[in-house]
C-alpha atoms as a PDB file:
ATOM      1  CA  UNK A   1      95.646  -9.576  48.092  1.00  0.00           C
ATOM      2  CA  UNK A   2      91.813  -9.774  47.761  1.00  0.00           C
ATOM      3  CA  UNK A   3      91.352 -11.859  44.352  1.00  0.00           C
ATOM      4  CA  UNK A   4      89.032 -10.192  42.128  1.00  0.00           C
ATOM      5  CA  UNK A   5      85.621 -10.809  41.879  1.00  0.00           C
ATOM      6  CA  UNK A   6      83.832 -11.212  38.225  1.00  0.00           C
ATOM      7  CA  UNK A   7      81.534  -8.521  37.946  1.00  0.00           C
ATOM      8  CA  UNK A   8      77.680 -10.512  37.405  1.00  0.00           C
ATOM      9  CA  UNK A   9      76.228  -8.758  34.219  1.00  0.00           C
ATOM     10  CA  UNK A  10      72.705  -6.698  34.944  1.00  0.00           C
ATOM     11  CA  UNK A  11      69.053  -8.352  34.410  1.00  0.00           C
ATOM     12  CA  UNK A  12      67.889  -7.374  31.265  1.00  0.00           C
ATOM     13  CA  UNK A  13      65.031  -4.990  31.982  1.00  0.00           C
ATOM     14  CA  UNK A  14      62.912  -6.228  29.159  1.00  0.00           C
ATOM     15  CA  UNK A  15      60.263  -9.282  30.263  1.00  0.00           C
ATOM     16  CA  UNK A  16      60.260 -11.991  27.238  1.00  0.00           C
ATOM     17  CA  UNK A  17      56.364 -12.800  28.714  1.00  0.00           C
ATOM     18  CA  UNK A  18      55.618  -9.492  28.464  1.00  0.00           C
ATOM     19  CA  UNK A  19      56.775  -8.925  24.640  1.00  0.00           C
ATOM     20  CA  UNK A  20      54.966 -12.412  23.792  1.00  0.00           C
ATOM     21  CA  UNK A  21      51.665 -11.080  25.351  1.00  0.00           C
ATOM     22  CA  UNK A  22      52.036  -7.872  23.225  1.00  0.00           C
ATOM     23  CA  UNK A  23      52.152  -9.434  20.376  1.00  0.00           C
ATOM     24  CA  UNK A  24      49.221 -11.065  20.882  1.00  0.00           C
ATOM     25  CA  UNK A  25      47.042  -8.246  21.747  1.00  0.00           C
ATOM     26  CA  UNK A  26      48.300  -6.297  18.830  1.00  0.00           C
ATOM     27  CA  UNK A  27      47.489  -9.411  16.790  1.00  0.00           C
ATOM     28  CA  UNK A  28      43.882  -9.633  17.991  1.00  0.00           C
ATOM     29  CA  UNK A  29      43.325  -6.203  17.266  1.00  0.00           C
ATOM     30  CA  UNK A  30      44.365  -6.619  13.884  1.00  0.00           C
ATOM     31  CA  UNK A  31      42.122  -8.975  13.214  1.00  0.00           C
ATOM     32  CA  UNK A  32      39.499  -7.014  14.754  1.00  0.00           C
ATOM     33  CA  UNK A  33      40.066  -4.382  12.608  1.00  0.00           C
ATOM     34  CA  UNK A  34      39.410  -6.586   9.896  1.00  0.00           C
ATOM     35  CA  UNK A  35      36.620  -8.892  11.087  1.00  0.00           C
ATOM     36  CA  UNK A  36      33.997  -6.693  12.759  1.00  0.00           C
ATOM     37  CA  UNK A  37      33.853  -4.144  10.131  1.00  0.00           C
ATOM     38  CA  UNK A  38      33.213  -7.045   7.735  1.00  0.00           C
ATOM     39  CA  UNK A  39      30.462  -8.409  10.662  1.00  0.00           C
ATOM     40  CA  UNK A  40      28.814  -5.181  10.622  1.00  0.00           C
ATOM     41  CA  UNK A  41      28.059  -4.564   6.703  1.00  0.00           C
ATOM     42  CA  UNK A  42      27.090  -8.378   6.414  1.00  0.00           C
ATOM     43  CA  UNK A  43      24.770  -7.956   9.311  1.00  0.00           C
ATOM     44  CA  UNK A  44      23.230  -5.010   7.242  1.00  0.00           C
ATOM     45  CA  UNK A  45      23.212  -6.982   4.349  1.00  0.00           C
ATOM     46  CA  UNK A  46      21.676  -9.604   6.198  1.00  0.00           C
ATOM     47  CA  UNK A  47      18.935  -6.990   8.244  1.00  0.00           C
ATOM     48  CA  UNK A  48      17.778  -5.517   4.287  1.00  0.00           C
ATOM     49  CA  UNK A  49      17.277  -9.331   3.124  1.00  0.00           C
ATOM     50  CA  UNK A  50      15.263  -9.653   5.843  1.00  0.00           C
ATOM     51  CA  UNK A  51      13.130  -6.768   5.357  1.00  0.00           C
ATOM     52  CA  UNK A  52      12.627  -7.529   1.660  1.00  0.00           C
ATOM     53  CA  UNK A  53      10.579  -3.628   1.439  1.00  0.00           C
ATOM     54  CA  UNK A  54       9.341  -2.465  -1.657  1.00  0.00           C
ATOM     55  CA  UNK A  55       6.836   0.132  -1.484  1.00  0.00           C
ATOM     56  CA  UNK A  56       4.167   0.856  -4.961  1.00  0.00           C
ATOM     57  CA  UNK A  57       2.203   3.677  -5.221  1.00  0.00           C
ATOM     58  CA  UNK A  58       0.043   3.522  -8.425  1.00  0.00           C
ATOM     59  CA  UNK A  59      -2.540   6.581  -9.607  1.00  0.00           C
ATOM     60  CA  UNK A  60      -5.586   6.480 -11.465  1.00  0.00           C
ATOM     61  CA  UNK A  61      -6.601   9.715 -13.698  1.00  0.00           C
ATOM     62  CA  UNK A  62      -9.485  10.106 -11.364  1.00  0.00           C
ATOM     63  CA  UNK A  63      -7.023  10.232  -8.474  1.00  0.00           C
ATOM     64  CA  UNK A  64      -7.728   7.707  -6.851  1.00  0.00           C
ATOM     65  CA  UNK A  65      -4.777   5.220  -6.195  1.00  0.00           C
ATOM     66  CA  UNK A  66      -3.491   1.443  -4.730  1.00  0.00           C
ATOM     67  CA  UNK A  67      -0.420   1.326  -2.145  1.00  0.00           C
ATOM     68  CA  UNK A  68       1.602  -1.688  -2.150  1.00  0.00           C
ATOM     69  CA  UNK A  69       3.715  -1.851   0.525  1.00  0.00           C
ATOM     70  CA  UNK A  70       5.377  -5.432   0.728  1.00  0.00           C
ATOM     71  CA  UNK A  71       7.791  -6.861   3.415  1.00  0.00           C
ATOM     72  CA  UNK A  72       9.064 -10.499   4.199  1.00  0.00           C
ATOM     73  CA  UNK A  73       6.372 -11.900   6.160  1.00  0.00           C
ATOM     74  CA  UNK A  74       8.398 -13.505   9.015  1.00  0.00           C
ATOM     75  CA  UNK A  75      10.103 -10.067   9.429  1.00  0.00           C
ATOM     76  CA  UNK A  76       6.862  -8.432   9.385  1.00  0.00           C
ATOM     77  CA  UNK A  77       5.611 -10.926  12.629  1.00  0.00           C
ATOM     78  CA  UNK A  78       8.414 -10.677  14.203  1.00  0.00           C
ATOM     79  CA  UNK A  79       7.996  -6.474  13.838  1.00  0.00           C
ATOM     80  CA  UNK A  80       4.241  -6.543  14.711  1.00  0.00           C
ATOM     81  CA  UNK A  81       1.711  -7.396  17.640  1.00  0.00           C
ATOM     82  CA  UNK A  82       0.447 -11.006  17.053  1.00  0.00           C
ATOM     83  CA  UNK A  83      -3.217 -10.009  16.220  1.00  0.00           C
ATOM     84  CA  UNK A  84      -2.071  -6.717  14.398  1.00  0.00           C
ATOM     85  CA  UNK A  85      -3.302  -8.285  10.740  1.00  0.00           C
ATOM     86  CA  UNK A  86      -6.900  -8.971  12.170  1.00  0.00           C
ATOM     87  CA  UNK A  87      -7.250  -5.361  13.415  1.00  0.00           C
ATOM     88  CA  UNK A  88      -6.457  -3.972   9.565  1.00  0.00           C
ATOM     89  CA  UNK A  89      -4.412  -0.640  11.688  1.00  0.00           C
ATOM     90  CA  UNK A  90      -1.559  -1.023   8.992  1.00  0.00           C
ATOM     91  CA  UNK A  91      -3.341   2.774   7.880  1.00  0.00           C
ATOM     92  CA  UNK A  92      -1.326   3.987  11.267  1.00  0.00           C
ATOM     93  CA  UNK A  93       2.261   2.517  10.302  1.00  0.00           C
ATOM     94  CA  UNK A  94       2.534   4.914   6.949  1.00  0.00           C
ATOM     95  CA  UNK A  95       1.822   8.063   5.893  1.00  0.00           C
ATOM     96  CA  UNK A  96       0.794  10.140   2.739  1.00  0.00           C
ATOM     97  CA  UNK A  97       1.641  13.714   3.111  1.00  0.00           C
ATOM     98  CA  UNK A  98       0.075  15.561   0.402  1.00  0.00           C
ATOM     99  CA  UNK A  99       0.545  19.689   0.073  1.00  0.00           C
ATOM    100  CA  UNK A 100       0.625  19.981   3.399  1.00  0.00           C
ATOM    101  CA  UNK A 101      -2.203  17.495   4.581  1.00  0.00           C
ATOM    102  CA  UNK A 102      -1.969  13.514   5.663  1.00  0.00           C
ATOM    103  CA  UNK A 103      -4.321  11.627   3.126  1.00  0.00           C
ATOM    104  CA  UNK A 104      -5.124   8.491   4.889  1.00  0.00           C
ATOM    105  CA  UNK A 105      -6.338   6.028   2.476  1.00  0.00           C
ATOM    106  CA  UNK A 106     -10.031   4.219   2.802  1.00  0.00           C
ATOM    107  CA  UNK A 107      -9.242   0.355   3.375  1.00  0.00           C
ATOM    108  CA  UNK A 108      -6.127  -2.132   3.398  1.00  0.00           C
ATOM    109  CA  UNK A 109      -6.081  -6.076   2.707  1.00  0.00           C
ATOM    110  CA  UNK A 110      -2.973  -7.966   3.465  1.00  0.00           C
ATOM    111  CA  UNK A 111      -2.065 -10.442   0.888  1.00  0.00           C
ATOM    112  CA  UNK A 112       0.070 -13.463   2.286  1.00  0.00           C
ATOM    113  CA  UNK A 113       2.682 -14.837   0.035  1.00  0.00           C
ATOM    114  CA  UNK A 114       5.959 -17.103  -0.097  1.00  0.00           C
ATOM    115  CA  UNK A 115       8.275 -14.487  -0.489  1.00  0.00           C
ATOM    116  CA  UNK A 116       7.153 -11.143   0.340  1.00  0.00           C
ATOM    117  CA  UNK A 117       3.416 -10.042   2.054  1.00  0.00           C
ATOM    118  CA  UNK A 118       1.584  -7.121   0.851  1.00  0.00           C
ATOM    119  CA  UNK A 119      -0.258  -4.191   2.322  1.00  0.00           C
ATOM    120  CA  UNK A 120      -2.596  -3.097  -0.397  1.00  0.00           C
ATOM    121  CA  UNK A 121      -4.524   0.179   0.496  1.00  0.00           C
ATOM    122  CA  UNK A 122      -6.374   2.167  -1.239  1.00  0.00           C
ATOM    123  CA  UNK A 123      -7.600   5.988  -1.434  1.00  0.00           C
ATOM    124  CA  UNK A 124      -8.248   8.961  -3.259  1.00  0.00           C
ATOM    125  CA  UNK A 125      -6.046  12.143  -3.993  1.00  0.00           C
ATOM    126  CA  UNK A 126      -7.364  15.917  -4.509  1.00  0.00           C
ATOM    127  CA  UNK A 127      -7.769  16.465  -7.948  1.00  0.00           C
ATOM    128  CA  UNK A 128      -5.242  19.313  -7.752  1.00  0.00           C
ATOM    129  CA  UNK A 129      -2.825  17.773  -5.279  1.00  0.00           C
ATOM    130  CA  UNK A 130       0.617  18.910  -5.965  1.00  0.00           C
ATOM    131  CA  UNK A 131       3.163  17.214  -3.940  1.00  0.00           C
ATOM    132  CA  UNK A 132       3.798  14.491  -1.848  1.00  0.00           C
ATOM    133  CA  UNK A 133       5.623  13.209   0.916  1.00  0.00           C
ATOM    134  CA  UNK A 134       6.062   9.339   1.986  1.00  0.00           C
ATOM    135  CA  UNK A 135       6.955   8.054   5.419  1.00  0.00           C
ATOM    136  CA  UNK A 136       6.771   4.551   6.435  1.00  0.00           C
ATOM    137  CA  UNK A 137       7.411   4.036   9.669  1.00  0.00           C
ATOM    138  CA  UNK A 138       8.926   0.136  10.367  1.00  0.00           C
ATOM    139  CA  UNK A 139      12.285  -0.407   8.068  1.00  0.00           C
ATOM    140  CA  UNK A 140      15.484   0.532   8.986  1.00  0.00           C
ATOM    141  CA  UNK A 141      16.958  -0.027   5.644  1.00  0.00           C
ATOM    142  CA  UNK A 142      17.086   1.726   2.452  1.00  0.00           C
ATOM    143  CA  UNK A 143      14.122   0.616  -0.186  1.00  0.00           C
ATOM    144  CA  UNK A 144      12.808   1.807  -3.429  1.00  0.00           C
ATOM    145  CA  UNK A 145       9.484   3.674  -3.573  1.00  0.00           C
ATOM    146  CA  UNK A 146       8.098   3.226  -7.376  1.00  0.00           C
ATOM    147  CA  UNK A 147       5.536   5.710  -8.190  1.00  0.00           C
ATOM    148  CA  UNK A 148       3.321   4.992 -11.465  1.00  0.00           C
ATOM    149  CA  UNK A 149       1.643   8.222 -12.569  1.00  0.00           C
ATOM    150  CA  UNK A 150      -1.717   8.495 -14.246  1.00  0.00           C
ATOM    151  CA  UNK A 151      -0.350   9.771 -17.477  1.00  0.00           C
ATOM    152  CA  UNK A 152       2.395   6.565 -17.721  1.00  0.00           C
ATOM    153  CA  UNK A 153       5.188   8.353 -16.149  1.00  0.00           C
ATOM    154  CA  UNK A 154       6.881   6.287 -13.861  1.00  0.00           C
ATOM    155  CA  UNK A 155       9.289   7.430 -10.573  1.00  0.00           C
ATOM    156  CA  UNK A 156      11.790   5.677  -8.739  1.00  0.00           C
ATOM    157  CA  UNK A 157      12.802   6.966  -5.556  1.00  0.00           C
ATOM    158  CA  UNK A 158      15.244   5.674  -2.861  1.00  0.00           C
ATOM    159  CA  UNK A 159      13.994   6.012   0.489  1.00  0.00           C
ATOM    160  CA  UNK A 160      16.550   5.797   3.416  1.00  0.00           C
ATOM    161  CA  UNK A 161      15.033   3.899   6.001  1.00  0.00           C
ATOM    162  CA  UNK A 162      13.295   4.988   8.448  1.00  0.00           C
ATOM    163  CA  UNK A 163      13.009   8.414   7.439  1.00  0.00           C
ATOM    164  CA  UNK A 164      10.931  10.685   5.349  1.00  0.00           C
ATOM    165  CA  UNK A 165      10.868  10.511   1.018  1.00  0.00           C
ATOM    166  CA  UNK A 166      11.938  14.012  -0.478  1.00  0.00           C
ATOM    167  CA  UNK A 167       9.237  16.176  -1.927  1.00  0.00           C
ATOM    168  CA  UNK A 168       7.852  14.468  -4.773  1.00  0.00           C
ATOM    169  CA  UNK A 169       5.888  16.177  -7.370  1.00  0.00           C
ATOM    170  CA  UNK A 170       2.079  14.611  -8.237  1.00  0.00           C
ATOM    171  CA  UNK A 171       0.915  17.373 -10.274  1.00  0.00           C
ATOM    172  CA  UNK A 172      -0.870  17.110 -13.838  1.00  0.00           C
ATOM    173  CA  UNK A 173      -2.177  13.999 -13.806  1.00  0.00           C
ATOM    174  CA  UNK A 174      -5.605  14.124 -12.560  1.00  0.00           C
ATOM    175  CA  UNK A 175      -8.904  15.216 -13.795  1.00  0.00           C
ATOM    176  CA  UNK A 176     -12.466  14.866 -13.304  1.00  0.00           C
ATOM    177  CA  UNK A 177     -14.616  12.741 -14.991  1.00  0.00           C
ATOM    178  CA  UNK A 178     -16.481  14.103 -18.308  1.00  0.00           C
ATOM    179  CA  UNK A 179     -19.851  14.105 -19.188  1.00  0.00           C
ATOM    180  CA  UNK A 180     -19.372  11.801 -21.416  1.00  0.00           C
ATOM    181  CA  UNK A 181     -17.239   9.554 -19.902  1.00  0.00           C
ATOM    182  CA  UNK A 182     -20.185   9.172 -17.206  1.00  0.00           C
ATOM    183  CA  UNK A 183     -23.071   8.794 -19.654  1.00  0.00           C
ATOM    184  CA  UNK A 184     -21.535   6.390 -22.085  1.00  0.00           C
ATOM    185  CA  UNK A 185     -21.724   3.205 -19.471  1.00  0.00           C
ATOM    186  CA  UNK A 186     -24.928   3.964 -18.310  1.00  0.00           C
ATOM    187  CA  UNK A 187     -26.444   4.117 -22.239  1.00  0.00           C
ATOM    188  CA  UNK A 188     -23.940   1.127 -22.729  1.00  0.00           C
ATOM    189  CA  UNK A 189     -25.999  -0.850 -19.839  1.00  0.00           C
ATOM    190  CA  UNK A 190     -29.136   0.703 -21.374  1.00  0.00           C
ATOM    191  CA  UNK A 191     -29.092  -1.069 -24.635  1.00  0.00           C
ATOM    192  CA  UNK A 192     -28.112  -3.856 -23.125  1.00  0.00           C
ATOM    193  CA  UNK A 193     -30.990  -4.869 -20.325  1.00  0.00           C
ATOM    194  CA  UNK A 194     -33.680  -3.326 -22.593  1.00  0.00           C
ATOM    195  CA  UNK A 195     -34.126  -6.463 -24.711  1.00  0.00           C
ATOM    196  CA  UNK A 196     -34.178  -8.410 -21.298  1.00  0.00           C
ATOM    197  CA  UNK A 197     -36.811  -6.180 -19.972  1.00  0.00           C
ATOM    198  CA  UNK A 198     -39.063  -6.212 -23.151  1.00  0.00           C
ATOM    199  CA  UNK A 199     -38.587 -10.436 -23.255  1.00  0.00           C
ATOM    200  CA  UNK A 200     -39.862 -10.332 -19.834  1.00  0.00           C
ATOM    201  CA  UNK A 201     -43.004  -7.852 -20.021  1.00  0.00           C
ATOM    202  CA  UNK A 202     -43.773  -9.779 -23.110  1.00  0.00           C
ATOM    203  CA  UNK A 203     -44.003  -6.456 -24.991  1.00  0.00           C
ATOM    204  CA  UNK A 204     -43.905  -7.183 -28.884  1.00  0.00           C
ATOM    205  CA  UNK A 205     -44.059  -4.736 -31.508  1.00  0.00           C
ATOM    206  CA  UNK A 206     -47.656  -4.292 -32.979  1.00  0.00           C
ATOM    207  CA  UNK A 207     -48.632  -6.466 -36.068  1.00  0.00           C
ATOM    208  CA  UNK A 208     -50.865  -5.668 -39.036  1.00  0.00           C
ATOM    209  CA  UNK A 209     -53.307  -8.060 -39.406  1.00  0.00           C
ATOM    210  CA  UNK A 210     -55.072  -8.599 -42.181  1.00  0.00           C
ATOM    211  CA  UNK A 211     -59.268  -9.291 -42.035  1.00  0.00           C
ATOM    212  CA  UNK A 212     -61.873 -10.930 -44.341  1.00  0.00           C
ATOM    213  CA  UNK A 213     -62.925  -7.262 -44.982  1.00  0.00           C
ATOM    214  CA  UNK A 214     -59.564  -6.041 -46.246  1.00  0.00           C
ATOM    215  CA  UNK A 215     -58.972  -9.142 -48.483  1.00  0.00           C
ATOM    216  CA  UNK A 216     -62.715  -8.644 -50.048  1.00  0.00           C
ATOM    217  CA  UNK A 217     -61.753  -5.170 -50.748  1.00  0.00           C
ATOM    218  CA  UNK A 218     -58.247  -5.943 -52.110  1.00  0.00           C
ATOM    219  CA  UNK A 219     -60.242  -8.538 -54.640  1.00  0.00           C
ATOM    220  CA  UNK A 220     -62.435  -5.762 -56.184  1.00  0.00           C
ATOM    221  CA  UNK A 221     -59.780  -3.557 -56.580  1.00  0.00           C
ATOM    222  CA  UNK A 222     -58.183  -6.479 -58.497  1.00  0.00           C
ATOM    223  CA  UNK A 223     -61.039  -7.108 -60.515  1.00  0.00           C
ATOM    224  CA  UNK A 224     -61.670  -3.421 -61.458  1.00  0.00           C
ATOM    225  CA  UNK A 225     -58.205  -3.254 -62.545  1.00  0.00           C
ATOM    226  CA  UNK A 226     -58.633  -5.937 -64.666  1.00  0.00           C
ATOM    227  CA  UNK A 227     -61.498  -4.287 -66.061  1.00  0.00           C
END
């Protein structure tokens, strides 16, 4: 009689190293989830503090106007050639798109300063310019374009980046000069160097003076009055 032999129970298929490595990849990529979405917006929360862009574009009624365009001045190193603020060629980084034709302005300065550094050009617009499109050409991030009109309107507009303002409307607020307008300063500057002149030429109005003549005649007159 063969004595029976205990049957040996199967090897479990599942790996207990395998399971615990599972669970830590799905763990990791849970926190993944989590973190680098979080990494992402604070890095561009971090990029716009950086950049620090705020552009102002203020008219005159004689249409001529001043550009501010102001940036964090480390970022604005960092973004630019080392001798690109002694060649004044900020002009090239920004444009002014007016009815259909780039208005580049006459002359930028770059003012230095502790928090932001500003562009400041300046130019003229047509006197019957209608619209107007912005570009500025170094940001990545959002920043608010403020436009101050000639007649005291003022526009806010939200520029995304590096990309290209929506058609903005610059009409009715510029005129020529009057007559009058040109005149009045010069009549103004008139009346004020002609007593300068005169005290210089030594030109005084003419005097009556009196003579022995007049005064003999003035006595006999009296005397015949008298009479």
């Amino acid at each position: 009689m063969i004595a029976p032999v205990a049957q040996r129970s199967t090897q479990s298929s599942r790996n207990p190293q395998r399971e615990g490595l599972s669970l830590r990849v799905l763990r990791i990529l849970r926190v993944a989830y989590v973190v680098v979405p979080a990494v992402m917006i604070a890095a561009a929360v971090d990029a716009h503090d950086l950049e620090r862009t705020q552009v102002l574009l203020t008219f005159a009624r004689d249409g001529s106007f001043v550009l501010d365009v102001s940036n964090d001045p480390s970022w604005l190193k960092l973004r630019l050639e080392p001798d690109f603020f002694h060649r004044g060629n900020f002009i090239d980084r920004i444009v002014l798109f007016v009815d259909g034709h780039e208005i580049r302005p006459s002359s930028v300065d770059y003012i230095d300063g502790p928090v932001v550094g500003t562009h400041r050009l300046r130019g003229r617009m047509p006197l019957d310019a209608h619209t107007l499109r912005w570009y500025y050409g170094l940001v990545i991030d959002a920043y608010p374009l403020t436009i101050r009109r000639a007649d005291g309107r003022v526009q806010v507009e939200e520029i995304g980046g590096d990309a290209w303002s929506r058609t903005i409307d610059v009409s009715g607020q510029f005129q020529a000069p009057r007559l009058v307008d040109r005149v009045a300063p010069i009549v103004v500057l008139g009346l004020l160097v002609l007593p300068v002149i005169l005290r210089l030429t030594g030109t005084r109005p003419p005097l009556k003076l009196s003579t022995t003549e007049d005064t003999g005649d003035a006595e006999v007159k009296s005397h015949r009055a008298q009479a």
